[in-house]
Protein backbone atom coordinates (compact mmCIF):
# COMPACT_ATOMS: atom_id res chain seq x y z
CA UNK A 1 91.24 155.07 -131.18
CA UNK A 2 90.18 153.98 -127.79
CA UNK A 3 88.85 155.74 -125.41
CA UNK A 4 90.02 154.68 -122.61
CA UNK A 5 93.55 156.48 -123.73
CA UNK A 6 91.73 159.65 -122.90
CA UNK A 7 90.85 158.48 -119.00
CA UNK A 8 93.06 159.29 -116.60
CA UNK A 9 93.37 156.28 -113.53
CA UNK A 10 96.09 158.02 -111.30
CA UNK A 11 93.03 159.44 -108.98
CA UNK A 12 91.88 155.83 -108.26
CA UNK A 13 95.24 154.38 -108.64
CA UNK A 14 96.34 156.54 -105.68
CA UNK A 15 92.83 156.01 -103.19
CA UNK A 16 93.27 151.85 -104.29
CA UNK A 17 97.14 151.80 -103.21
CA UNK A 18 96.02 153.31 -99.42
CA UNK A 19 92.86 151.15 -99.28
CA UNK A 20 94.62 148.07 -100.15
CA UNK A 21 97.48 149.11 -97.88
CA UNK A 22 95.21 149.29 -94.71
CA UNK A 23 93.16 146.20 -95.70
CA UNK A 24 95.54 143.68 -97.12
CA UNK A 25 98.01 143.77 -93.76
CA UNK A 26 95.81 143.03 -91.53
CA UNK A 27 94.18 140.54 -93.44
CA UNK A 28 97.29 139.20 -93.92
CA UNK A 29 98.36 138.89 -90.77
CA UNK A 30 94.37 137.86 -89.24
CA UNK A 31 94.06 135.49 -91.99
CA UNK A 32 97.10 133.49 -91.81
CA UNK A 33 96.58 133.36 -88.09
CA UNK A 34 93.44 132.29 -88.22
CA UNK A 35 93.59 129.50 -90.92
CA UNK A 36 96.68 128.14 -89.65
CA UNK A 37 95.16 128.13 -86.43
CA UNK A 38 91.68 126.52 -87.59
CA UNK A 39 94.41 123.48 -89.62
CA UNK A 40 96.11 122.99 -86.48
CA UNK A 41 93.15 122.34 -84.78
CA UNK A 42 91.42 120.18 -87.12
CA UNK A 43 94.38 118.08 -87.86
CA UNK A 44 95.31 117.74 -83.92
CA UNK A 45 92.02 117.56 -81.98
CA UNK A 46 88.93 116.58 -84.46
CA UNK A 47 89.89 112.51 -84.45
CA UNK A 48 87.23 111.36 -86.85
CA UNK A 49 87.29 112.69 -90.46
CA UNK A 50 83.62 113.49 -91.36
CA UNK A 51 82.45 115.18 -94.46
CA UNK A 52 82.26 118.10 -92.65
CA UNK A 53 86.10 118.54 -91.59
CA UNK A 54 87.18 117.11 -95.13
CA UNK A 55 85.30 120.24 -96.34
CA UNK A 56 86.40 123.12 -93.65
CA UNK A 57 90.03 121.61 -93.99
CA UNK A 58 89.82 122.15 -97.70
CA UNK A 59 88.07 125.61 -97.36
CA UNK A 60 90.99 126.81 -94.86
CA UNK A 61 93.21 125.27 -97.33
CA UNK A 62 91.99 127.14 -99.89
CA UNK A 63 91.25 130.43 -98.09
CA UNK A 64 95.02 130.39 -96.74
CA UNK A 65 96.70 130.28 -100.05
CA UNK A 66 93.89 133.02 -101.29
CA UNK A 67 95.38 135.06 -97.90
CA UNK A 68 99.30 134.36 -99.18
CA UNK A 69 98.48 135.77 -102.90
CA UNK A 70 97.61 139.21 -101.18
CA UNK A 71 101.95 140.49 -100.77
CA UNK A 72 101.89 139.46 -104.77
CA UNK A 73 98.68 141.59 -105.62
CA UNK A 74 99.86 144.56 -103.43
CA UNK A 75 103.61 144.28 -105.22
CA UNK A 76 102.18 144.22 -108.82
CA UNK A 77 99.34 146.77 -108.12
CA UNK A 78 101.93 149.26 -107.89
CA UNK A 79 103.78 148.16 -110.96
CA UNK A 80 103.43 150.18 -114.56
CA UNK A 81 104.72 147.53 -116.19
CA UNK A 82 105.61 143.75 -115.70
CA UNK A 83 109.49 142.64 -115.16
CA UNK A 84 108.48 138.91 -114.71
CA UNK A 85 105.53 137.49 -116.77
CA UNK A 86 106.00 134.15 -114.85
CA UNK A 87 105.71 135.88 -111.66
CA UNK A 88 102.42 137.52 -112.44
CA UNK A 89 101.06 134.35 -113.79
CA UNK A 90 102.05 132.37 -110.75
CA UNK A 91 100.35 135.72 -108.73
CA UNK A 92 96.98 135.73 -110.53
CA UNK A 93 96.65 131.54 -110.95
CA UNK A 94 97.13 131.53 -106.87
CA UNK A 95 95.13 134.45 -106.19
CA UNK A 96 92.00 133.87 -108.93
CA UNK A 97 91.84 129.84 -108.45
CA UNK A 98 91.44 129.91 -105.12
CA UNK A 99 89.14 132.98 -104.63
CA UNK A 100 86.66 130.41 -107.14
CA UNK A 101 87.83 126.97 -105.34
CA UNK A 102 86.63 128.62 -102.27
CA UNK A 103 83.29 129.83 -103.76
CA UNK A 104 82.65 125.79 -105.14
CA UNK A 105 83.95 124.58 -101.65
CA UNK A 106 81.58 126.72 -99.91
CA UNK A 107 78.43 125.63 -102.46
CA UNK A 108 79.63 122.05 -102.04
CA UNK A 109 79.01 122.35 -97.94
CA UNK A 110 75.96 124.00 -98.23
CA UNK A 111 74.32 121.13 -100.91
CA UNK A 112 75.62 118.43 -98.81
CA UNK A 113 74.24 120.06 -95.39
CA UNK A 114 70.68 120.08 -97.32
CA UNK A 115 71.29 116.44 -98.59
CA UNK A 116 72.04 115.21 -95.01
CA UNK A 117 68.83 117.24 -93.26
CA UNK A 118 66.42 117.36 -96.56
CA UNK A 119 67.07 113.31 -97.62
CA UNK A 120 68.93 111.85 -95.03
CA UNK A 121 68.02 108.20 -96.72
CA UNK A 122 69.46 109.57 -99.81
CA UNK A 123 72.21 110.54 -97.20
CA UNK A 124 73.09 107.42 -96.53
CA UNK A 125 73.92 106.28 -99.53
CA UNK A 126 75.65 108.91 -101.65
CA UNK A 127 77.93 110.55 -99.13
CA UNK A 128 80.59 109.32 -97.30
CA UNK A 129 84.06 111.47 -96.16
CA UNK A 130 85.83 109.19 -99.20
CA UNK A 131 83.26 110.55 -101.70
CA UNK A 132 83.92 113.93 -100.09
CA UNK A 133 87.50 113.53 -100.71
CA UNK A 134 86.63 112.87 -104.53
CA UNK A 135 84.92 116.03 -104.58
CA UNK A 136 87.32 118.33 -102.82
CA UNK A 137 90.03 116.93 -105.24
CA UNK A 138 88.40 117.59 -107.88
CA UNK A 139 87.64 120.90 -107.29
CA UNK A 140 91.48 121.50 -106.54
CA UNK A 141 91.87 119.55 -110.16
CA UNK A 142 89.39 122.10 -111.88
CA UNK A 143 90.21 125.31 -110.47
CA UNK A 144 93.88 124.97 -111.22
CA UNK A 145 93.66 123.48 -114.71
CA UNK A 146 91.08 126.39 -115.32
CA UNK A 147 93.02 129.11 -113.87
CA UNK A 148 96.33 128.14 -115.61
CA UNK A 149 95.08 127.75 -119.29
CA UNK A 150 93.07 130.91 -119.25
CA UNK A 151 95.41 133.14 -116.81
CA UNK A 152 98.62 132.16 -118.22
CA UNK A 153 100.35 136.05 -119.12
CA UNK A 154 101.82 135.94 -122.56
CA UNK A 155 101.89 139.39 -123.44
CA UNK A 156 103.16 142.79 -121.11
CA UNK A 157 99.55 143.76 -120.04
CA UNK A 158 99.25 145.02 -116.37
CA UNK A 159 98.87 142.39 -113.81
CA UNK A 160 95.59 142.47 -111.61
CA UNK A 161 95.03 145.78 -113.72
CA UNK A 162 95.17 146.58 -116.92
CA UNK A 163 94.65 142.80 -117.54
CA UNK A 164 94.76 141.39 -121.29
CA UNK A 165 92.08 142.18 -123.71
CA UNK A 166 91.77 138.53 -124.22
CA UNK A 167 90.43 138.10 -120.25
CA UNK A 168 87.88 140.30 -120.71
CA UNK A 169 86.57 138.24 -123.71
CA UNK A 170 82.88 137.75 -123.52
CA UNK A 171 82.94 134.13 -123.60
CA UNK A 172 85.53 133.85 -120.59
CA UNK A 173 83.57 136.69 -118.86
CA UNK A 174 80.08 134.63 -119.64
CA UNK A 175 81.38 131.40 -118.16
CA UNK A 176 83.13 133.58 -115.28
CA UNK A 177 79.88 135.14 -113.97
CA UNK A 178 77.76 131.98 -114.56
CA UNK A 179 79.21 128.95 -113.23
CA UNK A 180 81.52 130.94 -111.39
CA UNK A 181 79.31 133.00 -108.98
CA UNK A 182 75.62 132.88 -110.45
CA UNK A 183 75.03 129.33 -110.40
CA UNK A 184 76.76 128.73 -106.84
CA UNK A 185 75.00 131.37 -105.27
CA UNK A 186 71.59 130.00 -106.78
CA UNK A 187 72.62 126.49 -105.55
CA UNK A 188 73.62 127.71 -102.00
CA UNK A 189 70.62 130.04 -101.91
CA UNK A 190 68.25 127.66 -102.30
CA UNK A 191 69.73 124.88 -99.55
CA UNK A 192 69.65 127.86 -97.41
CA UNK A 193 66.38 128.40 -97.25
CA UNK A 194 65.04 124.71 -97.48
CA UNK A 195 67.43 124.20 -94.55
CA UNK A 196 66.12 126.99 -92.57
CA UNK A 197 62.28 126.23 -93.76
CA UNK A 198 62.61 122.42 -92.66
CA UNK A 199 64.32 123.13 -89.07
CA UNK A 200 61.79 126.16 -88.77
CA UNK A 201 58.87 123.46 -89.53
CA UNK A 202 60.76 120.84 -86.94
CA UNK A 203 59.11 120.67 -83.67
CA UNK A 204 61.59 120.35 -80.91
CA UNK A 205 61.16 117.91 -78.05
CA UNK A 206 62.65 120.84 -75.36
CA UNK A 207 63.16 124.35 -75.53
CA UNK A 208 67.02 123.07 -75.84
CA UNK A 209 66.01 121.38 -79.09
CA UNK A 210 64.01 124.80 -80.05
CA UNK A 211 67.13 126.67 -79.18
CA UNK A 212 69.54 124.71 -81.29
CA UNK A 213 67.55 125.08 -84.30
CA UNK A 214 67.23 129.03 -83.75
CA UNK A 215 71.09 128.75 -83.67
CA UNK A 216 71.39 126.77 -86.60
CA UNK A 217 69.40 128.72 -88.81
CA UNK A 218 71.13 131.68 -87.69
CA UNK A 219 74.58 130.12 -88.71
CA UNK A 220 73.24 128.99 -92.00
CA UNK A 221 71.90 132.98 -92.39
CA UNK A 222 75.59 134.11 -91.49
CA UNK A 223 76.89 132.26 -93.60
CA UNK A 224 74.62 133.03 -96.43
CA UNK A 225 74.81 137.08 -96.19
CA UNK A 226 78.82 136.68 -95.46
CA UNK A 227 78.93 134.95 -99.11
CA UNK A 228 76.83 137.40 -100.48
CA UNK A 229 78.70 140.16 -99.15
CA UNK A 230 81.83 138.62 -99.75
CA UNK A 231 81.36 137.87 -103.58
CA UNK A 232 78.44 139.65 -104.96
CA UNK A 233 79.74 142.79 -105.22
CA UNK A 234 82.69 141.95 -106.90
CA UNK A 235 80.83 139.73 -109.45
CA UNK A 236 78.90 142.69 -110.07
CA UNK A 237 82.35 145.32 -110.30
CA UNK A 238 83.92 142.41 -113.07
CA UNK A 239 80.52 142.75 -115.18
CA UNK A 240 80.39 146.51 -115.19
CA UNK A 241 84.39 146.33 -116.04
CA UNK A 242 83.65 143.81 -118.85
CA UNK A 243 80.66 146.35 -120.23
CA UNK A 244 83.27 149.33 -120.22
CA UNK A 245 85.80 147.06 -122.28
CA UNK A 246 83.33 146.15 -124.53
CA UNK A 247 82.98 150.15 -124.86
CA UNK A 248 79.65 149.79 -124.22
CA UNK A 249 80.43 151.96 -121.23
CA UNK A 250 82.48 154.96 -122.68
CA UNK A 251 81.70 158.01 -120.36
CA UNK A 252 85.12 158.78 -118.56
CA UNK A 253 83.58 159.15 -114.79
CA UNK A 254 81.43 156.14 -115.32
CA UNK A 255 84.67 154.37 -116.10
CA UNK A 256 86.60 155.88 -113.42
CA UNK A 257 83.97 154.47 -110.82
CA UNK A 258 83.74 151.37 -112.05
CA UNK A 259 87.46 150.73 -112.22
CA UNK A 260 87.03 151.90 -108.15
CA UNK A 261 84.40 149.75 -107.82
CA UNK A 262 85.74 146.61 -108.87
CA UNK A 263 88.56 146.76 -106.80
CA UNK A 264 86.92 147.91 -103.78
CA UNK A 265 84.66 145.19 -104.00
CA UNK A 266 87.74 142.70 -104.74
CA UNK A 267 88.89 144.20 -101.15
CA UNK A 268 85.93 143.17 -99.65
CA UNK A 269 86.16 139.55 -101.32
CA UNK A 270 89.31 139.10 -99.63
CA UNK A 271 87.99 139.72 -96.03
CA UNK A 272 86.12 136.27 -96.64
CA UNK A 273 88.73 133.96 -95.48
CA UNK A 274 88.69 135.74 -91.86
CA UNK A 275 85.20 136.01 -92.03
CA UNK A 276 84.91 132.58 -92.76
CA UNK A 277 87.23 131.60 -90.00
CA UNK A 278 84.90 133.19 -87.56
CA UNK A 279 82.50 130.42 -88.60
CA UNK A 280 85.37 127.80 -87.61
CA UNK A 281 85.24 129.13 -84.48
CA UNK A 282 81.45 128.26 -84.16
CA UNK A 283 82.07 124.93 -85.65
CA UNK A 284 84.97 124.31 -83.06
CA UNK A 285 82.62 125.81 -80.20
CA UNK A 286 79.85 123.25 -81.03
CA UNK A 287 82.25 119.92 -81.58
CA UNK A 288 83.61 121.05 -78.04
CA UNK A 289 80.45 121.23 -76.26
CA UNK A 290 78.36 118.70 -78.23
CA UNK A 291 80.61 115.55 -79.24
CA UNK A 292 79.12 114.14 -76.19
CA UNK A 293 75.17 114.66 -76.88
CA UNK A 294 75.57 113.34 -80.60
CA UNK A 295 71.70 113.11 -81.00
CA UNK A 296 71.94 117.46 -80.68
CA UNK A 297 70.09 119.05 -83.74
CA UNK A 298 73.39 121.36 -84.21
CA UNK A 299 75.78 118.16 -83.95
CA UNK A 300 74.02 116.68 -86.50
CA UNK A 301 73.74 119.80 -88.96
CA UNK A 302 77.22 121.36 -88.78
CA UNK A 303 78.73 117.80 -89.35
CA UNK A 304 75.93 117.10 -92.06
CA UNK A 305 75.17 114.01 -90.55
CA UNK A 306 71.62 112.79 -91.73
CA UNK A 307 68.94 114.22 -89.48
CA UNK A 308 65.47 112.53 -89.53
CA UNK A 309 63.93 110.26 -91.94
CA UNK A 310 61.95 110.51 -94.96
């Protein structure tokens, strides 16, 4: 027999329902002011349609439906048992796809703000805010196709816990942690740092120039530990989860902290789309104040226009 029949949840159960409680609300409420707010904006006052906004608008897209999945996973956390399969599917395909179409959305700015600074000739030819468009579809295309063959609920398994034996499938969990997490961070990593190294090696022509690339790299950095502290830990929380369903992990407490692991971390995952509206705000800060000196070193990198030559 299992032996996870002889672990007892209720203690974590009971922490997870206040945690969530004082988390979830105010993200709630912070998130879908924020995200609204940074749409608004972007669709009212940003006139031309650069890859940059094609991406943020996406991201807040994204990040806002991620924020309006939170009532859903609050409602069926509490839940022994599901009433409405369809319901629960509709919960985890909204809540799951775009937690991962945020992740690629994120990866996708990062690689085209190193294509645009790293190879602007390259630039020049293989971007363009229709081939963004492509992309960002696609990724919408992808995440939902993905998310509704392998999340559809066909059996009375808990919903956000307790999930199906078949989700925790090795395969599924494989592909999950690879091209879901490891391979974006990797990718968004490494244009971090080449970003940061070629501004860093960048003489400036003023101490203005020298002080826009210090606050460049330090908004790539943000950016960079707020997706690491975002989604690492949870990446980390589904692994150790998978390992104790593959009863590989078997020792009760172990268990018990693992299960309060994974969905603390998950918590913390959900903080991202308010954390990443903060970064709006820098992005709306800098097309305020710099639309008019187009030639500035942060213009140029936070609308990943092509900066130099090769």
């Amino acid at each position: 027999m299992n032996a996870s029949v002889f672990c007892n949840y209720s203690q974590v159960d009971f922490i997870m329902n206040k945690v969530e409680l004082g988390i979830y609300i105010p993200t709630f409420i912070l998130g879908c002011i924020l995200n609204i707010f940074a749409l608004l904006i972007f669709f009212c006052f940003i006139k031309k349609w650069t890859e940059a906004s094609i991406y943020l608008i996406n991201l807040a897209i994204l990040d806002l439906f991620l924020i309006l999945s939170l009532p859903f996973k609050m409602y069926f956390s509490e839940q022994k048992q599901i009433v409405d399969n369809q319901l629960c599917t509709f919960a985890h395909i909204l809540y799951f796809t775009n937690m991962y179409g945020s992740i690629y959305m994120i990866t996708c700015i990062s690689l085209d703000r190193y294509i645009a600074i790293k190879h602007p000739f390259w630039a020049k030819h293989i971007r363009s805010p229709k081939k963004t468009t492509a992309i960002c579809f696609s990724i919408w295309i992808f995440v939902w196709a993905v998310g509704a063959s392998t999340l559809r609920k066909d059996d009375q398994s808990g919903c956000f816990h307790n999930m199906s034996t078949k989700i925790w499938s090795p395969p599924l969990i494989i592909c999950l942690e690879l091209f879901g997490f490891l391979i974006p961070m990797i990718i968004l990593m490494g244009c971090s740092f080449q970003i940061v190294r070629e501004l860093g090696a960048r003489r400036g022509v003023s101490e203005q120039d020298d002080g826009q690339r210090t606050t460049v790299r330090s908004i790539i950095i943000s950016n960079l530990v707020v997706f690491l502290l975002s989604f690492l830990p949870s990446h980390v929380g589904i692994f150790l989860q998978f390992l104790v369903k593959q009863e590989i992990i078997t020792d009760c407490y172990q268990k018990q902290t693992i299960s309060l692991l994974l969905q603390l971390s998950l918590c913390l995952a959900n903080v991202n789309p308010c954390l990443d509206a903060v970064c709006y705000y820098f992005v709306f800060k800098e097309f305020r104040e710099l639309s008019v000196r187009s030639h500035s070193i942060i213009w140029r990198t936070i609308t990943l226009q092509p900066t130099g030559s090769e």
